[in-house]
Protein backbone atom coordinates (compact mmCIF):
# COMPACT_ATOMS: atom_id res chain seq x y z
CA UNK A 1 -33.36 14.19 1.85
CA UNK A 2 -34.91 12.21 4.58
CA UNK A 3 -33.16 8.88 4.42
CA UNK A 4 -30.10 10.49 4.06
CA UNK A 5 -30.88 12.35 7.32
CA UNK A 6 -31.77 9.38 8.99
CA UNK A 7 -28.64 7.95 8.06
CA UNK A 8 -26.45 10.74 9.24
CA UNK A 9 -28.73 10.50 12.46
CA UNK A 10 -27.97 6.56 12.95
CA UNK A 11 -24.51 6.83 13.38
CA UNK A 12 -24.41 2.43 13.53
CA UNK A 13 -26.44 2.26 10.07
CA UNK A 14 -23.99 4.80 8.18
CA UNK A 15 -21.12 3.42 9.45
CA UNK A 16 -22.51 -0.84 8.63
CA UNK A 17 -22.78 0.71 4.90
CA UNK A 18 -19.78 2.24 4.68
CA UNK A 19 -18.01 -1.02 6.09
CA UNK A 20 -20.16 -3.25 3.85
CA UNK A 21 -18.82 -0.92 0.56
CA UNK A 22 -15.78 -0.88 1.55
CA UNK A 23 -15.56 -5.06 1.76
CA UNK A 24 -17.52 -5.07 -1.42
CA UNK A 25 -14.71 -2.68 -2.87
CA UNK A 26 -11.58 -4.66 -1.89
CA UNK A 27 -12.97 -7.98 -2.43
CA UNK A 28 -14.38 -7.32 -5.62
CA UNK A 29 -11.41 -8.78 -8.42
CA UNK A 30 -8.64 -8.53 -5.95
CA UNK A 31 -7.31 -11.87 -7.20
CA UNK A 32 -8.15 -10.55 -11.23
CA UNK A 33 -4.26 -10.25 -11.55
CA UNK A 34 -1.38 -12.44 -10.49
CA UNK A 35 1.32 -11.75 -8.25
CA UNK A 36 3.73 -8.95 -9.53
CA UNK A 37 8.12 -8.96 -8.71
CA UNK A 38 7.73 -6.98 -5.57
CA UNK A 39 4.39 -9.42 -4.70
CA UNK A 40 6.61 -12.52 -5.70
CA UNK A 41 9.42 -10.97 -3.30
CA UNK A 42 6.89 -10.73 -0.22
CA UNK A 43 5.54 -14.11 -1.12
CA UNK A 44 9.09 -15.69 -0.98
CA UNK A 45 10.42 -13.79 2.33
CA UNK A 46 7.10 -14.79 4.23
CA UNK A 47 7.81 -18.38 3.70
CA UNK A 48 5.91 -20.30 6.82
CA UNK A 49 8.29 -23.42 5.75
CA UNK A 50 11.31 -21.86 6.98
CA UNK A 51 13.09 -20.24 10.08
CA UNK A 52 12.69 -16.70 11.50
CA UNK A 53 16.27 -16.51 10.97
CA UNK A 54 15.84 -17.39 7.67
CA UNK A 55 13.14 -15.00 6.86
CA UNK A 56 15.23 -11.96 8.34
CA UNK A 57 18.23 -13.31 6.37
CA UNK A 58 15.91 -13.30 2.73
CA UNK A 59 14.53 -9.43 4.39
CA UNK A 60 18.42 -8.50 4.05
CA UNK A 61 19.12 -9.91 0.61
CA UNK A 62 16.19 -8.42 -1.30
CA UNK A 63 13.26 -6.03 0.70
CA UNK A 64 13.87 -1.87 1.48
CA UNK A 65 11.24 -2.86 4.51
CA UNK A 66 11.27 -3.92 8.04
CA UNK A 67 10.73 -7.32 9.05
CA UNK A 68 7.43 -6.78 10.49
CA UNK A 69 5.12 -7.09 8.20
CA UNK A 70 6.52 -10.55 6.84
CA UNK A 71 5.88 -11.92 10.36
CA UNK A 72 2.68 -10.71 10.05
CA UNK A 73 2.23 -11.98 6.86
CA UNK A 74 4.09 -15.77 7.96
CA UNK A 75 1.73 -16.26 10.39
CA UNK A 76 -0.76 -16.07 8.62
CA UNK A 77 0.13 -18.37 6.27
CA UNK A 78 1.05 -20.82 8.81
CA UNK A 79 -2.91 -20.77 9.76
CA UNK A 80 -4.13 -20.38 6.57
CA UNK A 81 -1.66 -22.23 4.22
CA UNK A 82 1.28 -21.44 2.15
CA UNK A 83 -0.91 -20.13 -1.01
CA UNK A 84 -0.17 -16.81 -3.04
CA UNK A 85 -3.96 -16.42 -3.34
CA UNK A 86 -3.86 -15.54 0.20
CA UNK A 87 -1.36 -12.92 0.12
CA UNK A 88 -3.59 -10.08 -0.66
CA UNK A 89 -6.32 -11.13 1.82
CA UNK A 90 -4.49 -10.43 4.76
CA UNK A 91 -5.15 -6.58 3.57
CA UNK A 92 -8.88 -6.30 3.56
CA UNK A 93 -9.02 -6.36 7.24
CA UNK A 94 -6.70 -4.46 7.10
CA UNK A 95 -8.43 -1.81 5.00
CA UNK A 96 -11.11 -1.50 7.07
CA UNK A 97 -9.54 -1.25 10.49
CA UNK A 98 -8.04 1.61 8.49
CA UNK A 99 -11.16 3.37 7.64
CA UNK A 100 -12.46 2.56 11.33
CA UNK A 101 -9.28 5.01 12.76
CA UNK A 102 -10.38 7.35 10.07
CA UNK A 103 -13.50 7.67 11.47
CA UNK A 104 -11.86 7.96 14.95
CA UNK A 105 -10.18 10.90 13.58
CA UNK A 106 -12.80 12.63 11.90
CA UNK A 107 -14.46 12.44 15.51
CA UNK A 108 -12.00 14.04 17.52
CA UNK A 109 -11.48 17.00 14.65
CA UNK A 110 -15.45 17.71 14.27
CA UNK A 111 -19.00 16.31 15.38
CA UNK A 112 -20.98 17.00 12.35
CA UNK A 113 -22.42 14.31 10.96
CA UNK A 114 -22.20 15.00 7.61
CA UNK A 115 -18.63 15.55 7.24
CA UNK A 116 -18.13 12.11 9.30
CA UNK A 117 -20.17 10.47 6.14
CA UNK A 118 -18.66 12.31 3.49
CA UNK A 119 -15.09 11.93 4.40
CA UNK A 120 -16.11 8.19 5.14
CA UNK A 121 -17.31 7.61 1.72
CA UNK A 122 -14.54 9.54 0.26
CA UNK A 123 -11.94 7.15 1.93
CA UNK A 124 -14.25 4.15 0.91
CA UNK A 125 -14.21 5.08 -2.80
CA UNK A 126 -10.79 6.28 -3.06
CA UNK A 127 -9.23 3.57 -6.04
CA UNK A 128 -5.74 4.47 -4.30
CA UNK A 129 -6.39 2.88 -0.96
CA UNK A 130 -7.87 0.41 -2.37
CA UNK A 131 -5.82 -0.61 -5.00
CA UNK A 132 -3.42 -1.40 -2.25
CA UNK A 133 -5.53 -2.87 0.08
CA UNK A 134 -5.57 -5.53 -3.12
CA UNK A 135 -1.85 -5.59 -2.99
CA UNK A 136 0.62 -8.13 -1.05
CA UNK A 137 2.94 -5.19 0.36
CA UNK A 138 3.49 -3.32 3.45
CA UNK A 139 1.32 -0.35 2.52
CA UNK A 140 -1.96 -0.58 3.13
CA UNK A 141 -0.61 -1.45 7.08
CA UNK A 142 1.63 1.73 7.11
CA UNK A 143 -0.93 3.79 6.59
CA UNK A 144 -3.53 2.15 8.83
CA UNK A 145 -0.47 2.38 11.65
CA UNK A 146 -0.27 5.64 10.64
CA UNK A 147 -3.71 6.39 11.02
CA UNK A 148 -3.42 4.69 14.87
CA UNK A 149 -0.40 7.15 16.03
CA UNK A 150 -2.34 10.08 14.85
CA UNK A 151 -5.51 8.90 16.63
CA UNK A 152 -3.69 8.30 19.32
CA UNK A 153 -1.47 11.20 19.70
CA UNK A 154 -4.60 13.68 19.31
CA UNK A 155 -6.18 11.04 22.31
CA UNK A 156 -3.35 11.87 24.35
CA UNK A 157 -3.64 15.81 23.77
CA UNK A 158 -7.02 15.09 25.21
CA UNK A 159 -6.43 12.69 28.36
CA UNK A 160 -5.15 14.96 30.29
CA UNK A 161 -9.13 15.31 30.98
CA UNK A 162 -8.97 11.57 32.29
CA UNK A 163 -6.15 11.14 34.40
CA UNK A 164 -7.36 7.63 35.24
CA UNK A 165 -6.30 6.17 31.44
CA UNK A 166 -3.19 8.41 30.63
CA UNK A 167 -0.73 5.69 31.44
CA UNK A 168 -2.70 3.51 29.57
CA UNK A 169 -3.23 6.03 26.24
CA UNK A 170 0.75 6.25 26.72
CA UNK A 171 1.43 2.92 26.76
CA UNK A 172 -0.40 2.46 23.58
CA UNK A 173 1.50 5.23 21.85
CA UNK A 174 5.05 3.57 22.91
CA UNK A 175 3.60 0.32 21.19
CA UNK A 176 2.23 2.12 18.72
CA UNK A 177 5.69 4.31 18.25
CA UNK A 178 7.94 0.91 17.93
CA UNK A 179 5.72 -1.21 15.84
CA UNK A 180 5.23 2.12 13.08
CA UNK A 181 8.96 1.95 13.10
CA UNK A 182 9.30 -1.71 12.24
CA UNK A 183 6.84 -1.09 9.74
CA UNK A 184 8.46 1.18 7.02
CA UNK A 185 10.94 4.00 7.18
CA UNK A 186 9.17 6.52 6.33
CA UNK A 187 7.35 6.30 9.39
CA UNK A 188 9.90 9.16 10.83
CA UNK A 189 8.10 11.54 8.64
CA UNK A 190 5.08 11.28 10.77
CA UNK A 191 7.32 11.15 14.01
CA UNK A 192 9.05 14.16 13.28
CA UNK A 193 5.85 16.26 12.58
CA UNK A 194 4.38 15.32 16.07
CA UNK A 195 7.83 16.62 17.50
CA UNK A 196 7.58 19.79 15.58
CA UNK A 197 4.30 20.32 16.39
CA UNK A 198 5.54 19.84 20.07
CA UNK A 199 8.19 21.84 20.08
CA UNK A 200 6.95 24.85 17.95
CA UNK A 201 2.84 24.99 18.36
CA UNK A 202 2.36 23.72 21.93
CA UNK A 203 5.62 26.01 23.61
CA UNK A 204 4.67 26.23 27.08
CA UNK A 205 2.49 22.21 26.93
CA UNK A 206 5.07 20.43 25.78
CA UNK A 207 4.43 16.69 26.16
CA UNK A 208 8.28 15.44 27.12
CA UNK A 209 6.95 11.75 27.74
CA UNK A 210 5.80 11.99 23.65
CA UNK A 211 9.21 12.92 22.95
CA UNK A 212 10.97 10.98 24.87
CA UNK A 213 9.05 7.85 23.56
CA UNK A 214 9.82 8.52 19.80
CA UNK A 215 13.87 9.17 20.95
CA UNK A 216 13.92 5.88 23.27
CA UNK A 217 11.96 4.20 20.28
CA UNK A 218 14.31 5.27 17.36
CA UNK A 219 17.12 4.14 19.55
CA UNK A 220 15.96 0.94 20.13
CA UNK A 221 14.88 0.39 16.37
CA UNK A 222 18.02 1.44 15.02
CA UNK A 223 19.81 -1.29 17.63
CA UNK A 224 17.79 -3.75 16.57
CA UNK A 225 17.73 -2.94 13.19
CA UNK A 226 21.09 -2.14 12.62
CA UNK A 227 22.10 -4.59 9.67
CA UNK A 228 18.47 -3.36 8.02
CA UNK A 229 19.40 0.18 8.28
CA UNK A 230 23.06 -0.47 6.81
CA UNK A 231 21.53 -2.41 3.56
CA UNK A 232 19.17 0.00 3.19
CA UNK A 233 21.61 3.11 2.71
CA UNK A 234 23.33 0.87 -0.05
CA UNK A 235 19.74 0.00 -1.53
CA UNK A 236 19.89 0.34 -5.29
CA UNK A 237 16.44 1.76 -6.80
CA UNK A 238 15.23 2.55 -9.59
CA UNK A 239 13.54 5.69 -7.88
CA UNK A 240 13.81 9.27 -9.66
CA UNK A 241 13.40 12.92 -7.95
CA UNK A 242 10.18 14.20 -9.09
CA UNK A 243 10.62 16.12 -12.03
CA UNK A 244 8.50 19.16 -12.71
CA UNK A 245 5.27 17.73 -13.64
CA UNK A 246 5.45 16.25 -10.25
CA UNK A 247 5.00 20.41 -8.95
CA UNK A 248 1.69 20.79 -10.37
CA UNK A 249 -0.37 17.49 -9.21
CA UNK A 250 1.57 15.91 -6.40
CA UNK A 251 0.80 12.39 -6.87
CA UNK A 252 -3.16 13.89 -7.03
CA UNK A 253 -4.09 12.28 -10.21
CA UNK A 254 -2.48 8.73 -8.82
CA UNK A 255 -4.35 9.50 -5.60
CA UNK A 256 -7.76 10.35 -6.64
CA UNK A 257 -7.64 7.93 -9.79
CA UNK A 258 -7.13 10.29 -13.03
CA UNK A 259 -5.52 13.23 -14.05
CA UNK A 260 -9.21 15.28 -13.84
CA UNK A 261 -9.92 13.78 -10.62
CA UNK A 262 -7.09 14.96 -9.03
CA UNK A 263 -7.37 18.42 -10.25
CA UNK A 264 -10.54 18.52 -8.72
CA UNK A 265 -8.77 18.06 -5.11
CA UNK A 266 -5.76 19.18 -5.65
CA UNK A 267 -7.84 22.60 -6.52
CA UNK A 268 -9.93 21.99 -3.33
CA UNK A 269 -7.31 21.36 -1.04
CA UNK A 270 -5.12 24.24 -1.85
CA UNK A 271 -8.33 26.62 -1.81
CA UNK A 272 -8.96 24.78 1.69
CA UNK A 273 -5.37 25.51 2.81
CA UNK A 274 -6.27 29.09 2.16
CA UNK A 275 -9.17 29.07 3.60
CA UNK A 276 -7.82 27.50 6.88
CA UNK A 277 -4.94 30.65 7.08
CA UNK A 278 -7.40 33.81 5.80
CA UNK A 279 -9.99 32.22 8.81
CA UNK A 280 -6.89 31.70 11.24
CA UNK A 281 -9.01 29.11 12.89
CA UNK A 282 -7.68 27.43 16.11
CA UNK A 283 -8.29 23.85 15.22
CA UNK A 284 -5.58 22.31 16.42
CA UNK A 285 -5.77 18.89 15.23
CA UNK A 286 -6.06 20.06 11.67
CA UNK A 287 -2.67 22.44 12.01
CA UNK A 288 -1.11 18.90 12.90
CA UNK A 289 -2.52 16.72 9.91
CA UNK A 290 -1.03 20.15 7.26
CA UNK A 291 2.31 19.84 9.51
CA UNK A 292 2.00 15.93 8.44
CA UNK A 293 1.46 16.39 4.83
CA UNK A 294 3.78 19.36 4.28
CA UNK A 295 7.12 17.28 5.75
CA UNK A 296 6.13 13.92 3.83
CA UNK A 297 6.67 15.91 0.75
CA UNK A 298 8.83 18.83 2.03
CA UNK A 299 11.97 16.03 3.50
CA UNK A 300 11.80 13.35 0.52
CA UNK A 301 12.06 16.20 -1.85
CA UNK A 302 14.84 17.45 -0.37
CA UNK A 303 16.42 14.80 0.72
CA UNK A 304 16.41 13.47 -3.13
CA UNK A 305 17.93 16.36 -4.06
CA UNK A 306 21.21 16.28 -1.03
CA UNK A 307 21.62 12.61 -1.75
CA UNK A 308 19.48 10.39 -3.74
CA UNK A 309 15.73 9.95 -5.10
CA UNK A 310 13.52 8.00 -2.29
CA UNK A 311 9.92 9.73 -2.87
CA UNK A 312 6.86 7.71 -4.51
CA UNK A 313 3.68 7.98 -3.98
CA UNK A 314 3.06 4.29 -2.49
CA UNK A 315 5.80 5.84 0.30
CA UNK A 316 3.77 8.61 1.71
CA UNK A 317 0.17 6.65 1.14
CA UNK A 318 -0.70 8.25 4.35
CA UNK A 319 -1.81 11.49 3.33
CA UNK A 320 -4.38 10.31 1.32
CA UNK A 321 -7.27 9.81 4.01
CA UNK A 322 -5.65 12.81 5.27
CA UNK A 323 -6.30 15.34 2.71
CA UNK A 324 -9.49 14.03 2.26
CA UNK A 325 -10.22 15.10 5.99
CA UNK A 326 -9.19 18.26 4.48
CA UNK A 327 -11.29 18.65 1.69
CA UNK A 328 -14.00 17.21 3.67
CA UNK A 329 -13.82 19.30 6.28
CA UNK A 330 -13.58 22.45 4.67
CA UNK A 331 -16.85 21.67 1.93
CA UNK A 332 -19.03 20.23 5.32
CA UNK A 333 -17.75 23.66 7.71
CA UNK A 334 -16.69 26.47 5.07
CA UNK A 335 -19.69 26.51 3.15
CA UNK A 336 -23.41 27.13 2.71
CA UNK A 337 -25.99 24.55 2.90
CA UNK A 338 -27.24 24.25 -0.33
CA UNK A 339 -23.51 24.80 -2.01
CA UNK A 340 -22.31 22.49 0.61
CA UNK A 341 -25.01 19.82 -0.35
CA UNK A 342 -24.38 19.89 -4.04
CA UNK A 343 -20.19 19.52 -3.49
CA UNK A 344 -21.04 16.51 -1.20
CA UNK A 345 -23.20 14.62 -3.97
CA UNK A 346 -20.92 16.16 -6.94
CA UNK A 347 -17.52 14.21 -4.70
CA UNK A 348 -19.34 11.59 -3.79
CA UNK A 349 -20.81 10.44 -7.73
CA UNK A 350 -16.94 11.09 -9.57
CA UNK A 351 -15.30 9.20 -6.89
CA UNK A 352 -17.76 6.02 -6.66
CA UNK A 353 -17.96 6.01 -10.66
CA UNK A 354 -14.44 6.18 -10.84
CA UNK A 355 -14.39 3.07 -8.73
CA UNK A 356 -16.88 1.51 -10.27
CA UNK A 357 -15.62 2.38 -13.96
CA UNK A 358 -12.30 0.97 -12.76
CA UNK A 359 -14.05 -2.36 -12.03
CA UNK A 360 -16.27 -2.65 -15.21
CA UNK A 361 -13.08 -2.10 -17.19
CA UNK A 362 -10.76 -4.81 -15.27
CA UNK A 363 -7.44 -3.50 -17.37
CA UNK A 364 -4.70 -6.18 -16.86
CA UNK A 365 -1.45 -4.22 -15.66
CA UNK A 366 0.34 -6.80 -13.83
CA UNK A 367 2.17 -10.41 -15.04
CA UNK A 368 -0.64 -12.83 -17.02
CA UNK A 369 1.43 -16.37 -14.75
CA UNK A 370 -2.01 -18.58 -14.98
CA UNK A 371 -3.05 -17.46 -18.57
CA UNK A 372 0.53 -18.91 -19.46
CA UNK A 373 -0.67 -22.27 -17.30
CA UNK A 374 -4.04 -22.30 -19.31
CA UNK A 375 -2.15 -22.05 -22.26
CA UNK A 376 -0.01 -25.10 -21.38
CA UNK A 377 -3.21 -26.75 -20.16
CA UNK A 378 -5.19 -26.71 -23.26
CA UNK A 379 -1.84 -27.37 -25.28
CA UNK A 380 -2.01 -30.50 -23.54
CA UNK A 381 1.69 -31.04 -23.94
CA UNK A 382 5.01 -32.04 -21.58
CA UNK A 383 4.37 -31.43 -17.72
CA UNK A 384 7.60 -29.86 -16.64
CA UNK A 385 7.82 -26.17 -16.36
CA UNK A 386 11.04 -24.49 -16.24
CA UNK A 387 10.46 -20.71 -14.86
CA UNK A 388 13.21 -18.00 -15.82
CA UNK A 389 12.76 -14.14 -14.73
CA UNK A 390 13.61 -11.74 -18.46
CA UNK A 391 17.03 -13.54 -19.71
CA UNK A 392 17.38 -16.52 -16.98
CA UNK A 393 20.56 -15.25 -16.10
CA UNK A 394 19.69 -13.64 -12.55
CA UNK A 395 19.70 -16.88 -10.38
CA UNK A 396 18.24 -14.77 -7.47
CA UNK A 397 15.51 -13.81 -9.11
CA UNK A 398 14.62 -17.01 -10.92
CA UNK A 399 14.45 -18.48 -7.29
CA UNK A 400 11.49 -16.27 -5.96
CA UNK A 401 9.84 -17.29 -9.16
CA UNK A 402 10.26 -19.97 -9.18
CA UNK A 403 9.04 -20.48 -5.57
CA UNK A 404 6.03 -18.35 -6.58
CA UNK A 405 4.82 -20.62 -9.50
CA UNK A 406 5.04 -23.59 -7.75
CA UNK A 407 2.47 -23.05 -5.46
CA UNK A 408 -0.12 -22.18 -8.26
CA UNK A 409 -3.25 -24.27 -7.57
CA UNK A 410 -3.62 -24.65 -11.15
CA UNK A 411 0.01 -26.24 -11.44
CA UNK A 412 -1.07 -28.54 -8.60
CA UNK A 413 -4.78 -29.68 -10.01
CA UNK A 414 -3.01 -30.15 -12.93
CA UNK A 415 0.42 -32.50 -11.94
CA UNK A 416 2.84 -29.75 -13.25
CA UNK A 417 6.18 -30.26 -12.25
CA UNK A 418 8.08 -27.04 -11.79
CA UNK A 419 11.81 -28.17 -12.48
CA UNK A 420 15.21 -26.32 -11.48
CA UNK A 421 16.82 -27.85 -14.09
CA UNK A 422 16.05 -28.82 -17.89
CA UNK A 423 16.13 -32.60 -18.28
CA UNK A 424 16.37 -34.24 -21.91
CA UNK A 425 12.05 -34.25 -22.10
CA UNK A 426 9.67 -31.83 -23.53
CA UNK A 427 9.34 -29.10 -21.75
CA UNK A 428 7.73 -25.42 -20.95
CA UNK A 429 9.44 -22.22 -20.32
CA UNK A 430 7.18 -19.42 -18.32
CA UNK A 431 9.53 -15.92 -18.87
CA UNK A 432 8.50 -13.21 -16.83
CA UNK A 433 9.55 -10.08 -18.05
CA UNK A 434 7.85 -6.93 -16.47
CA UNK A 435 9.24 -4.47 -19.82
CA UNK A 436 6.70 -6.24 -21.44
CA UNK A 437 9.10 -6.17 -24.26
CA UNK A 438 9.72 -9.91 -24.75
CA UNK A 439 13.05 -9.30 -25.78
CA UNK A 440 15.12 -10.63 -23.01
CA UNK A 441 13.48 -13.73 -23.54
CA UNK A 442 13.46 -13.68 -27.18
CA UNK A 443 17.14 -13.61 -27.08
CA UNK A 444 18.13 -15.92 -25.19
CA UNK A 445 16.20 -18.99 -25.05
CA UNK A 446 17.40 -21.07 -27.69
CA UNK A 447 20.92 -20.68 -26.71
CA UNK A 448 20.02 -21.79 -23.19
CA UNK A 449 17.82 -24.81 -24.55
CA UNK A 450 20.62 -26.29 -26.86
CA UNK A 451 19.20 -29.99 -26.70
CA UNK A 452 15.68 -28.72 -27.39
CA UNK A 453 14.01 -26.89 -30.14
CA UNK A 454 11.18 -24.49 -29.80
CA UNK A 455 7.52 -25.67 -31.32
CA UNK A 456 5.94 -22.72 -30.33
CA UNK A 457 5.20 -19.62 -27.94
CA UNK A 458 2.62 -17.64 -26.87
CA UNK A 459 2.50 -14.09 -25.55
CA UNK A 460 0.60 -12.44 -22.56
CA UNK A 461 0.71 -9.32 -20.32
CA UNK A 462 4.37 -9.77 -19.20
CA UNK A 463 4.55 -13.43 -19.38
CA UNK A 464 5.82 -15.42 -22.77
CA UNK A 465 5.19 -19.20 -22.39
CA UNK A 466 7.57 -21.19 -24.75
CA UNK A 467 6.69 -24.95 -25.90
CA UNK A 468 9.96 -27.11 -26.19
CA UNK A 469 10.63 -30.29 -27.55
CA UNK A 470 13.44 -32.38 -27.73
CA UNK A 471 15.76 -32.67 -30.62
């Protein structure tokens, strides 16, 4: 046990490592898979090529988001260049400012040093996070935003000690406030937990500058984001209420990785929860992060039921590092040493080897676009590639594709020519259907292709790559 109680006592060695895994982790195969629809979507709104205007007119026509992250995400492609191996990138730092606010967290709720590593690790190894820290959406920045306005409203609960930085700390919550807005909608859900913890657990120390920042905030959001908020409430999704499966793991088993792992926590947590009520302890911070994860289930659900589905896991991504702190917490503080010792070790081993075993495997669930290009490499055939999303008919989407395949750097080292329109040569058809069925494309080609005949095709994860050649 002594060089693990040298590393709880060198508080800038643990927390190197758990940085170092955590890079290792989100790194490792996070360009294994291409780009899927809702990737190819971000890819085409963050366009560095074109206006601002533009950008917030492609946000309108297709995203459910704010336009901040694809300014975010445009500028960095203006420094970096306009390349869709790039788009997931922009996450990893991402990822671990994430896990650095986590840690700020885990300070302000306790000082033992154990819990500080365990929850770290926890958060490091969790294939949730990270499996969308390795994905080119908004959601690995909503919850590290989400992570800064709980940091910083617990920070402000304790500057009344300092008088010298409260304006500061409050003018880094009104930043704070606007930009989580701008980020994703359900960014209310945490809002609306700080004002009912406000208003119902602090009574007689009510903070009226905190709520007077989120109202002045939401104003100014919903003025500015008035067209946004109007597209979104006619936002067609394939979203469905939670039926009752969804009552007895929560999204556990897609948060901790498998349906065993999740019972594990899910068991944890609600003995915690228990725990935390029978000991009526007055940690306040804690009584905050269960108001927090009870109202980002408690509204969606209920709200899905009033007037339509809008709950998925990805949504509410935030809780994750937050029950965590629970179940950390509660096995580092509620416990005996030795019982506490062997929980630690047990947690620590399922979640790294379900990590790991997630790596060594490398399953393929997302669209196979460069096997396709291989394909046509080694066929050695016609250089034109015509691009068509399921049964070609949805100009819209064949557009983002289209976008998205032409900036392949295997289409480029290789003089592809992705083409709008079939011309009388040989060509290639890439069909990206995300059923995985085929069938859209099946159907329809050869009617589309009347000059042409197919030679042959050739079948991958999602993607069918058809070989035409002239009559």
């Amino acid at each position: 046990m002594k060089p693990i109680q040298i590393l709880l006592e060198n508080r800038l060695i643990y927390f190197g490592l758990i940085i170092l895994i955590g890079l290792f982790f989100t790194l490792f195969q996070i360009n294994i898979e291409d780009l899927w629809y809702d990737e190819i979507a971000s890819f085409w709104v963050a366009d560095p090529n074109i206006s601002l205007k533009e950008t917030n007119s492609r946000l309108l026509s297709s995203e459910n988001t704010p336009l901040l992250y694809y300014i975010i995400v445009k500028f960095f492609f203006n420094f970096f260049g306009y390349n869709p191996d790039l788009l997931r990138v922009i996450n990893i730092p991402i990822f671990l400012i994430s896990l650095i606010y986590f840690n700020f967290i885990l300070s302000k709720i306790s000082k033992n040093s154990l819990f500080f590593l365990f929850a770290s690790l926890l958060f490091t190894f969790n294939s949730f996070l990270i499996s969308y820290a390795q994905e080119g959406r908004v959601f690995i920045l909503f919850c590290m935003l989400s992570l800064m306005i709980i940091n910083q409203y617990i920070l402000l609960n304790q500057s009344f000690k300092n008088e010298k930085n409260i304006k500061f700390q409050y003018f880094i919550f009104i930043l704070l406030t606007f930009i989580i807005l701008n980020t994703f909608i359900f960014s209310f859900l945490i809002l609306g937990s700080i004002i009912f913890y406000e208003l119902f657990f602090k009574i007689n120390k009510i903070d009226y500058v905190i709520l007077l920042v989120i109202f002045f905030s939401t104003i100014l959001f919903a003025l500015l984001n008035y067209q946004f908020l109007l597209n979104l409430t006619k936002f067609e999704s394939a979203i469905q209420q939670p039926n009752y499966n969804f009552y007895y793991n929560f999204y556990f088993k897609q948060f901790f990785g498998s349906k065993i792992m999740g019972l594990f926590f899910l068991i944890l947590f609600i003995w915690s929860s228990f725990n935390f009520l029978k000991r009526n302890e007055k940690n306040e911070y804690i009584t905050l992060i269960y108001l927090i994860i009870f109202f980002s289930y408690f509204v969606p659900i209920i709200y899905g039921f009033l007037f339509k589905p809008v709950i998925q896991d990805k949504y509410i991504i935030y809780v994750v590092p937050l029950i965590i702190l629970i179940v950390a917490y509660s096995i580092t503080h509620h416990f005996k040493a030795n019982i506490t010792n062997k929980f630690v070790i047990f947690f620590i081993l399922i979640s790294s080897s379900n990590q790991l075993l997630k790596n060594y495997k490398s399953e393929i669930d997302k669209p196979m676009f460069n096997a396709a290009v291989f394909k046509a490499i080694e066929i050695n055939g016609p250089k034109f590639i015509y691009t068509s999303y399921s049964d070609n008919k949805n100009n819209f989407l064949n557009l983002q594709l289209s976008n998205y395949i032409n900036q392949l750097k295997i289409l480029k080292n290789n003089n592809f020519n992705v083409v709008n329109k079939v011309n009388s040569k040989d060509f290639f058809l890439i069909c990206y259907d995300p059923s995985n069925t085929y069938s859209q494309c099946l159907e329809n080609t050869n009617l589309n292709f009347s000059n042409h005949f197919l030679k042959e095709e050739y079948k991958f994860y999602q993607v069918i790559l058809f070989h035409y050649v002239k009559n």
